[in-house]
PDB file of N, CA and C in Angstrom:
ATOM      1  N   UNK A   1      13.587  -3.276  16.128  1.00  0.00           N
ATOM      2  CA  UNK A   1      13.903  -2.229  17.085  1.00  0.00           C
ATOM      3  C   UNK A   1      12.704  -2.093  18.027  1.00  0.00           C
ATOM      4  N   UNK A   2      12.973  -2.454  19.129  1.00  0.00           N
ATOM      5  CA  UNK A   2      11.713  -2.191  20.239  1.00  0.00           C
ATOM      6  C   UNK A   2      10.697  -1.324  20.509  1.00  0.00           C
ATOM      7  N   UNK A   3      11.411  -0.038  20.148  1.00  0.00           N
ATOM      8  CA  UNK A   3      10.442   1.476  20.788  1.00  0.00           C
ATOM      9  C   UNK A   3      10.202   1.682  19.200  1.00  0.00           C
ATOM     10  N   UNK A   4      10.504   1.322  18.184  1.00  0.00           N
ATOM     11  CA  UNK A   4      10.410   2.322  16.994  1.00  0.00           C
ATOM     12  C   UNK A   4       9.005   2.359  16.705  1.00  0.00           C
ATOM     13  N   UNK A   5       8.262   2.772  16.566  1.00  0.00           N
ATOM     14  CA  UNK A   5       6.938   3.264  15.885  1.00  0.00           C
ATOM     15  C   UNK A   5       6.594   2.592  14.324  1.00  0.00           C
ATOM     16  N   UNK A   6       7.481   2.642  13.631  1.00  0.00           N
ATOM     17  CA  UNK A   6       7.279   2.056  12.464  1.00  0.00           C
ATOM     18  C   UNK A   6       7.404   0.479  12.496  1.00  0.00           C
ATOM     19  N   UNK A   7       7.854   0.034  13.102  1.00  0.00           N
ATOM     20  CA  UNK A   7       8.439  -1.492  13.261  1.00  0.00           C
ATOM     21  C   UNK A   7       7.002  -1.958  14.056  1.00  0.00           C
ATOM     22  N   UNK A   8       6.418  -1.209  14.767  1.00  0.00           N
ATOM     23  CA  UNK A   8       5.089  -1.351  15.476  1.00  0.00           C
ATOM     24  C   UNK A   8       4.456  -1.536  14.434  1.00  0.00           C
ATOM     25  N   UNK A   9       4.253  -0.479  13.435  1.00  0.00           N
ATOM     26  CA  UNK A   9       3.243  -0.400  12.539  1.00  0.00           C
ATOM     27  C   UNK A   9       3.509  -1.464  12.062  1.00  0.00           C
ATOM     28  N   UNK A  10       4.750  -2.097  11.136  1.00  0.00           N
ATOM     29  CA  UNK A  10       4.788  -3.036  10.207  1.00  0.00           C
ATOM     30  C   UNK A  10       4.413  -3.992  11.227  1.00  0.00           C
ATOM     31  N   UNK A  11       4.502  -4.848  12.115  1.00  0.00           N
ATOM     32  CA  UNK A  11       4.284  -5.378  12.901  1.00  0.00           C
ATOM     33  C   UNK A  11       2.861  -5.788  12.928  1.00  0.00           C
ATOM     34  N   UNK A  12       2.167  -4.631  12.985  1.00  0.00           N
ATOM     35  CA  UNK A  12       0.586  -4.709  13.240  1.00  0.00           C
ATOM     36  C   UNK A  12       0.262  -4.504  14.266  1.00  0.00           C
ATOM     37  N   UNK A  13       1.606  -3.805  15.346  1.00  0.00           N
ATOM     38  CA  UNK A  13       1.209  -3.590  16.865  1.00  0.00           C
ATOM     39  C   UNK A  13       0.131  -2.006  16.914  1.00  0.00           C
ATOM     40  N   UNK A  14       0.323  -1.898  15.740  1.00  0.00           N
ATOM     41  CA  UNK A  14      -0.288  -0.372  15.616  1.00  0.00           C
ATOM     42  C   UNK A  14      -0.873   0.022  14.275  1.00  0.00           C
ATOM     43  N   UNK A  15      -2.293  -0.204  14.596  1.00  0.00           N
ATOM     44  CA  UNK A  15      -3.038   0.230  13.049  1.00  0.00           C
ATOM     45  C   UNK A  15      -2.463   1.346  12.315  1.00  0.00           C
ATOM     46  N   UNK A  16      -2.827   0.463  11.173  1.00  0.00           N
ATOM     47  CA  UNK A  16      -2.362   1.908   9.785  1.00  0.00           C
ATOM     48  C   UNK A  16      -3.081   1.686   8.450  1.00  0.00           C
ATOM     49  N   UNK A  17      -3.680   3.330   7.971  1.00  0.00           N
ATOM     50  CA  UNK A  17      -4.614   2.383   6.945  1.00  0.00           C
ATOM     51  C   UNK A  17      -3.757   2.228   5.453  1.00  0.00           C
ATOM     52  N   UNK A  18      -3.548   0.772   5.365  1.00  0.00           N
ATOM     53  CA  UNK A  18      -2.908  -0.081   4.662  1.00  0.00           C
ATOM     54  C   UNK A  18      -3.326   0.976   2.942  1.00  0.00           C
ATOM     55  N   UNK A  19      -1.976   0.730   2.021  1.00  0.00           N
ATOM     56  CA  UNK A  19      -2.535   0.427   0.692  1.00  0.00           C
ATOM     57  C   UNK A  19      -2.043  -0.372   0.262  1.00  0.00           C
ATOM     58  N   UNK A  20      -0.642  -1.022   0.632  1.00  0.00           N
ATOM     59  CA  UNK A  20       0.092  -2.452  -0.084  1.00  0.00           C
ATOM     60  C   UNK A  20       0.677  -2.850   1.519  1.00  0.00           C
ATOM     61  N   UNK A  21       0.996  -4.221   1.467  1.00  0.00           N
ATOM     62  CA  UNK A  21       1.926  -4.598   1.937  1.00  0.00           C
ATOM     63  C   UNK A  21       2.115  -6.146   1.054  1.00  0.00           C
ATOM     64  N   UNK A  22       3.330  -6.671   1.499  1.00  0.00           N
ATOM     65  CA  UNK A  22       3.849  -7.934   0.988  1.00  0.00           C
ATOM     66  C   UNK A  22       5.282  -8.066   2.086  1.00  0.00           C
ATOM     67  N   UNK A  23       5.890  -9.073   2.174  1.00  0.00           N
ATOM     68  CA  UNK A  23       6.383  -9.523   3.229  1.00  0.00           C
ATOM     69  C   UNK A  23       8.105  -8.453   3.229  1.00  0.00           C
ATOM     70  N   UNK A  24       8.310  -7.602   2.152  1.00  0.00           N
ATOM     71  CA  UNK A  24       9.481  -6.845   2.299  1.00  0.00           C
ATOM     72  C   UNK A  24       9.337  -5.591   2.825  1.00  0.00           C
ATOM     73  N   UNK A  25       7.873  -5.081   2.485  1.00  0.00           N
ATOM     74  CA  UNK A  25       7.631  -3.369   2.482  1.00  0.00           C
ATOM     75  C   UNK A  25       6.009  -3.540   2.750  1.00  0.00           C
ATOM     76  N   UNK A  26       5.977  -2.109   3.833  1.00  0.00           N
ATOM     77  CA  UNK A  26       4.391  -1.315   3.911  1.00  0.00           C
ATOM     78  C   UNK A  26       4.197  -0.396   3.090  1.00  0.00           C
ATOM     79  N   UNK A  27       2.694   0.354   2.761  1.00  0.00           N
ATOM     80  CA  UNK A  27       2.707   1.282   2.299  1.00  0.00           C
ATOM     81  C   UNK A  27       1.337   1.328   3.073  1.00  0.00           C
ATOM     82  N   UNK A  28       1.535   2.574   3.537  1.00  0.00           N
ATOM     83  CA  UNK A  28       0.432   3.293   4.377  1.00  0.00           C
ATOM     84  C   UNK A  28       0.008   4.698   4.010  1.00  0.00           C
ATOM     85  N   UNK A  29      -1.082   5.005   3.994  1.00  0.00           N
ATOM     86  CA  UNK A  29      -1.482   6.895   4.465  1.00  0.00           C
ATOM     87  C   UNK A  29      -1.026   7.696   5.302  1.00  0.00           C
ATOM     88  N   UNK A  30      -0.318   8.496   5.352  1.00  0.00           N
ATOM     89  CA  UNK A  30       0.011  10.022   6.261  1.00  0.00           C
ATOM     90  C   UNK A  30      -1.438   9.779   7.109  1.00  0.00           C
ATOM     91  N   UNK A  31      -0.603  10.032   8.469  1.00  0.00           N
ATOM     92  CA  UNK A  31      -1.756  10.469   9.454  1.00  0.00           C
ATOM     93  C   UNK A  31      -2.059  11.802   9.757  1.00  0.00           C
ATOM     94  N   UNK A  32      -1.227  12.796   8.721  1.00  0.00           N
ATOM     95  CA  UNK A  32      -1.024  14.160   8.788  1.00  0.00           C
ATOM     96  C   UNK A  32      -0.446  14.638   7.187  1.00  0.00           C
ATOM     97  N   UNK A  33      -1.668  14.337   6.592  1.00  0.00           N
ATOM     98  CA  UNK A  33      -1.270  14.076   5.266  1.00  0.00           C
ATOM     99  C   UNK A  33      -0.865  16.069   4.602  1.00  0.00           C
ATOM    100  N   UNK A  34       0.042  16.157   3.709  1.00  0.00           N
ATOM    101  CA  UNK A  34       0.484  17.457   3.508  1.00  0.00           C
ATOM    102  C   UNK A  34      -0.038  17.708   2.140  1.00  0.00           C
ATOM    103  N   UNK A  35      -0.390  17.007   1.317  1.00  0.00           N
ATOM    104  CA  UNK A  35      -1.122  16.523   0.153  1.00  0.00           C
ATOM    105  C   UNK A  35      -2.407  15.793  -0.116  1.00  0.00           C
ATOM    106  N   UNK A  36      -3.099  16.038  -0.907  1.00  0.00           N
ATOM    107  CA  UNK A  36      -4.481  15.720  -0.806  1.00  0.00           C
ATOM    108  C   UNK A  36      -4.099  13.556  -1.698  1.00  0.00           C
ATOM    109  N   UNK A  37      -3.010  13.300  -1.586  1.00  0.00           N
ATOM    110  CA  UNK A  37      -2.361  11.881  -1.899  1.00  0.00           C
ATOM    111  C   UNK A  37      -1.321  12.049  -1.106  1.00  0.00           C
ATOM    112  N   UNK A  38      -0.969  11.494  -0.057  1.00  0.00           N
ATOM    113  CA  UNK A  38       0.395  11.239   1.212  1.00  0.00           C
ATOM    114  C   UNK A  38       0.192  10.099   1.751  1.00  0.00           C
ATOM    115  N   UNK A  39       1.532   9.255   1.367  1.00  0.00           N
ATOM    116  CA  UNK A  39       1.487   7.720   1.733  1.00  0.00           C
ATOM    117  C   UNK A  39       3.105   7.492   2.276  1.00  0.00           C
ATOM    118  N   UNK A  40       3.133   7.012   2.979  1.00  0.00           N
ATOM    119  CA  UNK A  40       4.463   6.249   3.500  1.00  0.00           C
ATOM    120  C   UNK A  40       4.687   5.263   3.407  1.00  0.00           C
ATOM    121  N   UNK A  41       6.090   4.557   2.573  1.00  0.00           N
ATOM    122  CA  UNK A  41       6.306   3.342   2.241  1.00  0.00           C
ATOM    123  C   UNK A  41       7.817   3.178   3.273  1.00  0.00           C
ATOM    124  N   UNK A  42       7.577   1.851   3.867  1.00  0.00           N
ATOM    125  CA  UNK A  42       8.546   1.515   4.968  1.00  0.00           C
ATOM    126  C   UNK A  42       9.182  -0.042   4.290  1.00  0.00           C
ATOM    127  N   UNK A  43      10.270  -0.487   5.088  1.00  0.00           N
ATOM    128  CA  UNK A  43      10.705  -1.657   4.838  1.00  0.00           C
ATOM    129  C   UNK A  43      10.399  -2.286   6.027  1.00  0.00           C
ATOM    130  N   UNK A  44       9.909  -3.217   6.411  1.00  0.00           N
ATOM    131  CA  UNK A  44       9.523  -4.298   7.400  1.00  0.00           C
ATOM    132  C   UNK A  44      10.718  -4.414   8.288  1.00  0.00           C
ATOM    133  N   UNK A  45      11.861  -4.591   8.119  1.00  0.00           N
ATOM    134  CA  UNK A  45      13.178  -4.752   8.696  1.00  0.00           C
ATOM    135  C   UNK A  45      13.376  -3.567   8.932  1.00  0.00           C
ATOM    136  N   UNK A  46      13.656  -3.214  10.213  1.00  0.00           N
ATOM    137  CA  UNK A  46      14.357  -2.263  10.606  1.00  0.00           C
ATOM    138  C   UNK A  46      15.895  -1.141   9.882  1.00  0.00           C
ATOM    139  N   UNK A  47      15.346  -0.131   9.281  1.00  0.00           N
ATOM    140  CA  UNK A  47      16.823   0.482   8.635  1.00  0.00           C
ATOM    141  C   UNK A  47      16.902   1.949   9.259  1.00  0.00           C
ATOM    142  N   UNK A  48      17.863   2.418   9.670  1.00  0.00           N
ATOM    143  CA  UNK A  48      17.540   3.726  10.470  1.00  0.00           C
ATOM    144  C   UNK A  48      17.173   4.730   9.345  1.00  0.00           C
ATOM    145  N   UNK A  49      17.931   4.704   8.719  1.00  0.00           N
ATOM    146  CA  UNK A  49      17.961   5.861   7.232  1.00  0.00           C
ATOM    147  C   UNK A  49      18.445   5.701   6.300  1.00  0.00           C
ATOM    148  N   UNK A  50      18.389   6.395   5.062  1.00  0.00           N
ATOM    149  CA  UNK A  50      18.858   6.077   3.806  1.00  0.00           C
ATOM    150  C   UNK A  50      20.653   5.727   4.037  1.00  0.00           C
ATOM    151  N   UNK A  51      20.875   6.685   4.786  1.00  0.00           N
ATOM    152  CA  UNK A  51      22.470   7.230   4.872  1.00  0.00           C
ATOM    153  C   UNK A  51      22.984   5.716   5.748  1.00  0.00           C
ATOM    154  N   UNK A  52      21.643   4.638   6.064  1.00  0.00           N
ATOM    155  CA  UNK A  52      22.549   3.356   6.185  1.00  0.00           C
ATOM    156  C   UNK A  52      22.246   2.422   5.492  1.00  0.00           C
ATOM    157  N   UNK A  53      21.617   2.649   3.924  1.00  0.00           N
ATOM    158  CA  UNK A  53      21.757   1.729   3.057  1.00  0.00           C
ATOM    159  C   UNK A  53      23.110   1.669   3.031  1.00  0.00           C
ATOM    160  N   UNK A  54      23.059  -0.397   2.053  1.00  0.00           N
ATOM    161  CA  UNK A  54      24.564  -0.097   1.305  1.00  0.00           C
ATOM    162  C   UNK A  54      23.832  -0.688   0.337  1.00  0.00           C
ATOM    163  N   UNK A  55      25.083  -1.168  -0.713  1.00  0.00           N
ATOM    164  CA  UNK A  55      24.492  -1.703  -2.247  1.00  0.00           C
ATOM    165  C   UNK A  55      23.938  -2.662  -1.953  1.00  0.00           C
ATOM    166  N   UNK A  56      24.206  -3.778  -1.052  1.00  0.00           N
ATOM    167  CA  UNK A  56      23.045  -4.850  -0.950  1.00  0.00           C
ATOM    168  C   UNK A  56      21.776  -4.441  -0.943  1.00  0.00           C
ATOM    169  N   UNK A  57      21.621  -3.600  -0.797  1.00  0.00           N
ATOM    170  CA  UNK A  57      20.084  -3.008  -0.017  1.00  0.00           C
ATOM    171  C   UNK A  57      19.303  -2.617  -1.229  1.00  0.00           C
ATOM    172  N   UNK A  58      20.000  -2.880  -2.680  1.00  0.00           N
ATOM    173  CA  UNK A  58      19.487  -2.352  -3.854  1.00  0.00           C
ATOM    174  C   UNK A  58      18.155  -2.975  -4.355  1.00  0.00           C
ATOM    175  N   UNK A  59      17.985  -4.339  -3.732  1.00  0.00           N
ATOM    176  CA  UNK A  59      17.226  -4.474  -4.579  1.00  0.00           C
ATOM    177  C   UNK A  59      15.782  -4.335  -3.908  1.00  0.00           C
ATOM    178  N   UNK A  60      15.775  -4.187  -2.701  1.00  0.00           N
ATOM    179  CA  UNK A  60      14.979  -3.749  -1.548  1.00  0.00           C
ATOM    180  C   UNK A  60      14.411  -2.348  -2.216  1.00  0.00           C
ATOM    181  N   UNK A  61      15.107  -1.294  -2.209  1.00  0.00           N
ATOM    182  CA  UNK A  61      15.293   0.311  -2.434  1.00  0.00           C
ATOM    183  C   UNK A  61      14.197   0.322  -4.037  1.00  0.00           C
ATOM    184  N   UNK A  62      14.642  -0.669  -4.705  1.00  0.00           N
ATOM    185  CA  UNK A  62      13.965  -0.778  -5.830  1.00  0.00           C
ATOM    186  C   UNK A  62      12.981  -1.127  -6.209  1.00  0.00           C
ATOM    187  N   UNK A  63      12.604  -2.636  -5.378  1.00  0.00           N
ATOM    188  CA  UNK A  63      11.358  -2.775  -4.556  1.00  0.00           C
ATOM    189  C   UNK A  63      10.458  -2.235  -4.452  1.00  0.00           C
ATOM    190  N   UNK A  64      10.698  -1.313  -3.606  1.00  0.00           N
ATOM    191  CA  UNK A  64      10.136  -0.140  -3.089  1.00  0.00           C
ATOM    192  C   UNK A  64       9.689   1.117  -4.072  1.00  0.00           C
ATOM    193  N   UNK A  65      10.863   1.511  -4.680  1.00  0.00           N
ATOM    194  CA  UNK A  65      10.160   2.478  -6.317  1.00  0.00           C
ATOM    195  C   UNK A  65       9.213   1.688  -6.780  1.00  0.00           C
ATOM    196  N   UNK A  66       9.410   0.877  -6.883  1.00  0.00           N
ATOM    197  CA  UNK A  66       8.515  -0.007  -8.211  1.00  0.00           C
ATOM    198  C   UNK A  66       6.699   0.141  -7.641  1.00  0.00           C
ATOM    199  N   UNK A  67       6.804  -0.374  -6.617  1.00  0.00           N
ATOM    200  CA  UNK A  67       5.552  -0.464  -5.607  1.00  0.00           C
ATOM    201  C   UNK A  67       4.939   1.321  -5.608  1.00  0.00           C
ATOM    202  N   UNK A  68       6.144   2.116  -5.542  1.00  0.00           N
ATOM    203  CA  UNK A  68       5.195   3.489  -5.612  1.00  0.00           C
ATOM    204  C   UNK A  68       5.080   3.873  -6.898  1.00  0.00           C
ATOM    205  N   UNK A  69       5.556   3.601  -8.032  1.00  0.00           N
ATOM    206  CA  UNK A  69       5.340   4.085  -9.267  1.00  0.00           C
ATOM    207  C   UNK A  69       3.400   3.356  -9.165  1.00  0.00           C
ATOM    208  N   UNK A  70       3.711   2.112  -8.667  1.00  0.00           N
ATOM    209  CA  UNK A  70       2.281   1.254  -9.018  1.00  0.00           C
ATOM    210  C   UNK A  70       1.132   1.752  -8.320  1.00  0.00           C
ATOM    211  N   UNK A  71       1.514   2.675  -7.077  1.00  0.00           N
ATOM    212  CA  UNK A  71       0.478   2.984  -6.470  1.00  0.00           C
ATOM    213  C   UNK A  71       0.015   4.346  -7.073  1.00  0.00           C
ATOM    214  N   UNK A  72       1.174   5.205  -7.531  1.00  0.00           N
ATOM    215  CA  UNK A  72       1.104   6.446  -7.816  1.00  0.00           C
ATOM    216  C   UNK A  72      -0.104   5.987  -9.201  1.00  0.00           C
ATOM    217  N   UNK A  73       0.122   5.379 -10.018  1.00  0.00           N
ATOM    218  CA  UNK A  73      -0.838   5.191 -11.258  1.00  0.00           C
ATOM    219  C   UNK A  73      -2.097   4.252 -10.727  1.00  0.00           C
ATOM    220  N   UNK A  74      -2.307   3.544  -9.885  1.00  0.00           N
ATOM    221  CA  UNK A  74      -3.487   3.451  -9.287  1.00  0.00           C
ATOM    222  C   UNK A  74      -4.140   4.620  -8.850  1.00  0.00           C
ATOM    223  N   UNK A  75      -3.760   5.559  -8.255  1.00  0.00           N
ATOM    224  CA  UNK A  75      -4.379   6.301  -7.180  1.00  0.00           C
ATOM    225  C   UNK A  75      -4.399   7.690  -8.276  1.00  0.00           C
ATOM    226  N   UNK A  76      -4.060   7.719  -9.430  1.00  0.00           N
ATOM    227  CA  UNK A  76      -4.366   8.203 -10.781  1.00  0.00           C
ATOM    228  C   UNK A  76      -3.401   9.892 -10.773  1.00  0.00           C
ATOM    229  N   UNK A  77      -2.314   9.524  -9.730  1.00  0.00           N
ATOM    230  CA  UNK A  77      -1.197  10.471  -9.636  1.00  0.00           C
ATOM    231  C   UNK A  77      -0.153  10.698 -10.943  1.00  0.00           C
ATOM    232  N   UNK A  78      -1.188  10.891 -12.450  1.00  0.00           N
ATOM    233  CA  UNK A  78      -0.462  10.859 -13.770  1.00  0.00           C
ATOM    234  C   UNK A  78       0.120  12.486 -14.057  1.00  0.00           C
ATOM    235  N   UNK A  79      -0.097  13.608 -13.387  1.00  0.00           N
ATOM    236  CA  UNK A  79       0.838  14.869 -13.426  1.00  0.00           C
ATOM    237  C   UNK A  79       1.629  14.984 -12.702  1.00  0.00           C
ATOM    238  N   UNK A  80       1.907  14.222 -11.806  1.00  0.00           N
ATOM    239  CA  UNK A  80       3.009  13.900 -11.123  1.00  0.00           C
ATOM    240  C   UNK A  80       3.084  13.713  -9.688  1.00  0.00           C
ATOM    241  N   UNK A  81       4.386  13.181  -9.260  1.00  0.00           N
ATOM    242  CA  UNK A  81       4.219  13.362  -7.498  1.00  0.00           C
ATOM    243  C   UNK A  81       5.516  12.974  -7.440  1.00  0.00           C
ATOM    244  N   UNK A  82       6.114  13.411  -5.573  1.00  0.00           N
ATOM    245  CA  UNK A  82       7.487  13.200  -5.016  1.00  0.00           C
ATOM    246  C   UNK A  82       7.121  11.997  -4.134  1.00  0.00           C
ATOM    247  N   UNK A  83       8.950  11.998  -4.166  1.00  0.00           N
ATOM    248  CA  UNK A  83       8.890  10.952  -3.434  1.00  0.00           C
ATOM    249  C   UNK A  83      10.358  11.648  -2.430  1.00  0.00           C
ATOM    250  N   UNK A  84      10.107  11.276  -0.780  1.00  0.00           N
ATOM    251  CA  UNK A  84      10.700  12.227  -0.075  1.00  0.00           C
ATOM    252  C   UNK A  84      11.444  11.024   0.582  1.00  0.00           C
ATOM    253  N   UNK A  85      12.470  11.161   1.633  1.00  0.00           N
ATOM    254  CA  UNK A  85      13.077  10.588   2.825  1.00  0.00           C
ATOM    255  C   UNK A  85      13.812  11.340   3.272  1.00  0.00           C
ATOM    256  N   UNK A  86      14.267  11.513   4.590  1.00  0.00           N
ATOM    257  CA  UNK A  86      14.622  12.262   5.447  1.00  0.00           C
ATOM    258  C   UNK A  86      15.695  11.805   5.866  1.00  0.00           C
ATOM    259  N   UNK A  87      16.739  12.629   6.282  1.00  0.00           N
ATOM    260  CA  UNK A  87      17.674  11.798   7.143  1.00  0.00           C
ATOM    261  C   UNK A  87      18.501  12.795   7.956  1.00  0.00           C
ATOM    262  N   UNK A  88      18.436  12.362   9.102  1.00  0.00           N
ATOM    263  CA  UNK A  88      18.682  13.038  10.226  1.00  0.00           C
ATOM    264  C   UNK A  88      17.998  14.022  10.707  1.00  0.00           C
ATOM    265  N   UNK A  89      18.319  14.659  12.242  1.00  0.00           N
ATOM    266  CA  UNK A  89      17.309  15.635  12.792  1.00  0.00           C
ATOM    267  C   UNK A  89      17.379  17.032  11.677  1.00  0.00           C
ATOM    268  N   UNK A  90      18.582  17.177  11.204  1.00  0.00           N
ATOM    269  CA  UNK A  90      18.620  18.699  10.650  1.00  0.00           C
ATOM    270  C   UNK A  90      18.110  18.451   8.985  1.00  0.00           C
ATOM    271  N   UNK A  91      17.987  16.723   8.828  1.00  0.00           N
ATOM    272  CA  UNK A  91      16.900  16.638   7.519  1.00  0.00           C
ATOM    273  C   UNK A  91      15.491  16.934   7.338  1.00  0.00           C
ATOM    274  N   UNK A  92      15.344  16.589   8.493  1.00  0.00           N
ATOM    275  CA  UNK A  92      13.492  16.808   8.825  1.00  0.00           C
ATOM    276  C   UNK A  92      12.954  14.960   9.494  1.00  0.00           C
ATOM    277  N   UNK A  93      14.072  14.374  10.173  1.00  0.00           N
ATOM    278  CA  UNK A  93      13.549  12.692  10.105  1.00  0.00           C
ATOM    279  C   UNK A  93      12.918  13.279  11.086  1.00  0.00           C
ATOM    280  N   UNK A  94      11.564  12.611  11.355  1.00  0.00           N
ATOM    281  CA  UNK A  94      11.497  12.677  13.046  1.00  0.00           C
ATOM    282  C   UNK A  94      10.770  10.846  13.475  1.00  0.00           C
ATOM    283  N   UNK A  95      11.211  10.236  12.757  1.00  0.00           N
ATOM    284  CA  UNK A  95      11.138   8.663  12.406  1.00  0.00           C
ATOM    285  C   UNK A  95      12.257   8.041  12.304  1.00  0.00           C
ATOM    286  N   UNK A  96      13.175   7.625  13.218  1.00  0.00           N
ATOM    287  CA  UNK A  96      14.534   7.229  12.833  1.00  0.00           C
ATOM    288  C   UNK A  96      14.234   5.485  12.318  1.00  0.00           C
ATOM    289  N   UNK A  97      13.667   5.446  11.428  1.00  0.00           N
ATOM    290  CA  UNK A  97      13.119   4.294   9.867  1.00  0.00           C
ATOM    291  C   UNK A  97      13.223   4.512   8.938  1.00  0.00           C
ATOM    292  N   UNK A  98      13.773   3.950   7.966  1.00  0.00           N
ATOM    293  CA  UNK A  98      13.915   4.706   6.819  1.00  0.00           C
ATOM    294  C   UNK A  98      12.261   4.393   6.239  1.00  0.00           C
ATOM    295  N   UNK A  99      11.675   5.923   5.719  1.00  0.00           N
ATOM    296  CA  UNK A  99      10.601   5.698   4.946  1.00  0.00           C
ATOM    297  C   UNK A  99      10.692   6.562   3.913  1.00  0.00           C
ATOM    298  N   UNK A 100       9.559   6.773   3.154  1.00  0.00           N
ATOM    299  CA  UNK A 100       9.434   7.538   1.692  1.00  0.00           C
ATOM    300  C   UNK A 100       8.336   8.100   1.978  1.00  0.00           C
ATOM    301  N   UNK A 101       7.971   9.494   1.774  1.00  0.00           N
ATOM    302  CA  UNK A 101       6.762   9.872   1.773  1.00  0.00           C
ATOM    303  C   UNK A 101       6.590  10.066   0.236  1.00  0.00           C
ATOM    304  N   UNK A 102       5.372   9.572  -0.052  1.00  0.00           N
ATOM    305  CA  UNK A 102       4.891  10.016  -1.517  1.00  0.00           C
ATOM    306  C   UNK A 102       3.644  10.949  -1.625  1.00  0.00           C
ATOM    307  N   UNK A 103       3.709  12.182  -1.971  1.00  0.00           N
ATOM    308  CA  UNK A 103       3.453  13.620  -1.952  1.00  0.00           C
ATOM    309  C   UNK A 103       2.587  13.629  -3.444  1.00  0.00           C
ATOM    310  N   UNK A 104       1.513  13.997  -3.593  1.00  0.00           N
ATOM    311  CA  UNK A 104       0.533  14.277  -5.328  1.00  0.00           C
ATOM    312  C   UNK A 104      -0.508  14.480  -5.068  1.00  0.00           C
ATOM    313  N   UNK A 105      -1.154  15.273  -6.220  1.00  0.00           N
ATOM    314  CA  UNK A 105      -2.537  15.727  -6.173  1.00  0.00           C
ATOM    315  C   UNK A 105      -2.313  17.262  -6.106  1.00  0.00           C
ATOM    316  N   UNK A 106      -1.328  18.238  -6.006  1.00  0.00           N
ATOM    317  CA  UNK A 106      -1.382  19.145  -5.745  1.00  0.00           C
ATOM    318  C   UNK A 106       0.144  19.725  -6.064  1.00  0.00           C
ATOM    319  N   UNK A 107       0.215  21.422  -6.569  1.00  0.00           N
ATOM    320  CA  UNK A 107       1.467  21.015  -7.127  1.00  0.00           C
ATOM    321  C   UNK A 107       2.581  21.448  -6.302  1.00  0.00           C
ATOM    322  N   UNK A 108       3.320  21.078  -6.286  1.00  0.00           N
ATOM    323  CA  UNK A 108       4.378  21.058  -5.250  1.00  0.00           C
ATOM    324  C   UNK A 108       5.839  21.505  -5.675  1.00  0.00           C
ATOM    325  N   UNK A 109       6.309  23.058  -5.058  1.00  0.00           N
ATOM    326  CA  UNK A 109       7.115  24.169  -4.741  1.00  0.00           C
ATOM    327  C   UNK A 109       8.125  23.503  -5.448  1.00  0.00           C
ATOM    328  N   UNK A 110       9.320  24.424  -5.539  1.00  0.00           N
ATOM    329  CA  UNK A 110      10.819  24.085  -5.889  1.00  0.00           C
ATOM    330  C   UNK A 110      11.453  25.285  -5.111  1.00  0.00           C
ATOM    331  N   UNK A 111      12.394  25.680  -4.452  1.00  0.00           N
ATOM    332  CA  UNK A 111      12.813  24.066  -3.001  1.00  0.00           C
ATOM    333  C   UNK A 111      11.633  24.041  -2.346  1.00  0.00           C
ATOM    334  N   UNK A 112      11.798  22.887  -1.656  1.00  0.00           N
ATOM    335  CA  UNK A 112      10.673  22.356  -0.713  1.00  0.00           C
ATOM    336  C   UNK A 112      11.567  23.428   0.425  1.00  0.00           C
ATOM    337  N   UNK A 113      10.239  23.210   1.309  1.00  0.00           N
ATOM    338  CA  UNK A 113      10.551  24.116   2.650  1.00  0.00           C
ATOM    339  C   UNK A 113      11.687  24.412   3.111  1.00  0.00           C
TER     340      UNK A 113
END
C-alpha cells in the first residue's frame, strides 16, 4: 500500500527501533509508548485489519502470538501483559494495518478505556 505508514516502516522507508523482524512480521517500540513495555507487531504484507483476516491467514496470526509470547519473556513481562488490535475508526485504529500492540510492566484496568 503506497501512503501506509506501516508498510514504510516494514519496508525500512522509515526507521523504527527494531526488536524482531524475520521476513513475515516486525516488531517494533511504541513511539508513544502507554506502558513502561509497548511494542507493535505488524505483518510485512499489507492487511487492513483483523476484520480482513480469513482462515488462511492462520498461520501468519500465529506467527505472530508466538513471536510475542517470546518477546514478552525476554523483556521479563512474567506478571503479565495485553495484547491489543484495533479495528476501525470507532475501534480506536488510527493505522489502517493490521497491528498488535503489546502493553506490560504496569497493571492494566478492566475495561480498557
Amino acid at each position: 500500500m503506497e501512503n501506509c505508514l506501516f508498510c514504510k516502516i516494514a519496508a525500512g522507508e522509515i526507521p523504527s527501533n527494531k526488536l524482531y523482524e524475520d521476513d513475515q512480521i516486525l516488531a517494533f517500540h511504541d513511539i508513544d509508548p502507554q506502558a513502561p513495555v509497548h511494542f507493535l507487531v505488524i505483518p510485512k504484507q499489507h492487511v487492513d485489519s483483523a476484520a480482513c483476516l480469513e482462515e488462511t491467514d492462520s498461520a501468519l496470526v500465529g506467527h505472530i502470538f508466538a513471536v510475542i509470547a517470546r518477546l514478552c519473556k525476554e523483556l521479563g513481562c512474567e506478571d503479565g501483559y495485553r495484547v491489543v488490535t484495533n479495528v476501525g475508526e470507532d475501534g480506536g485504529q488510527s493505522v489502517k494495518h493490521l497491528h498488535f500492540h503489546v502493553l506490560a510492566k504496569r497493571s492494566l484496568a478492566w475495561p480498557p478505556g
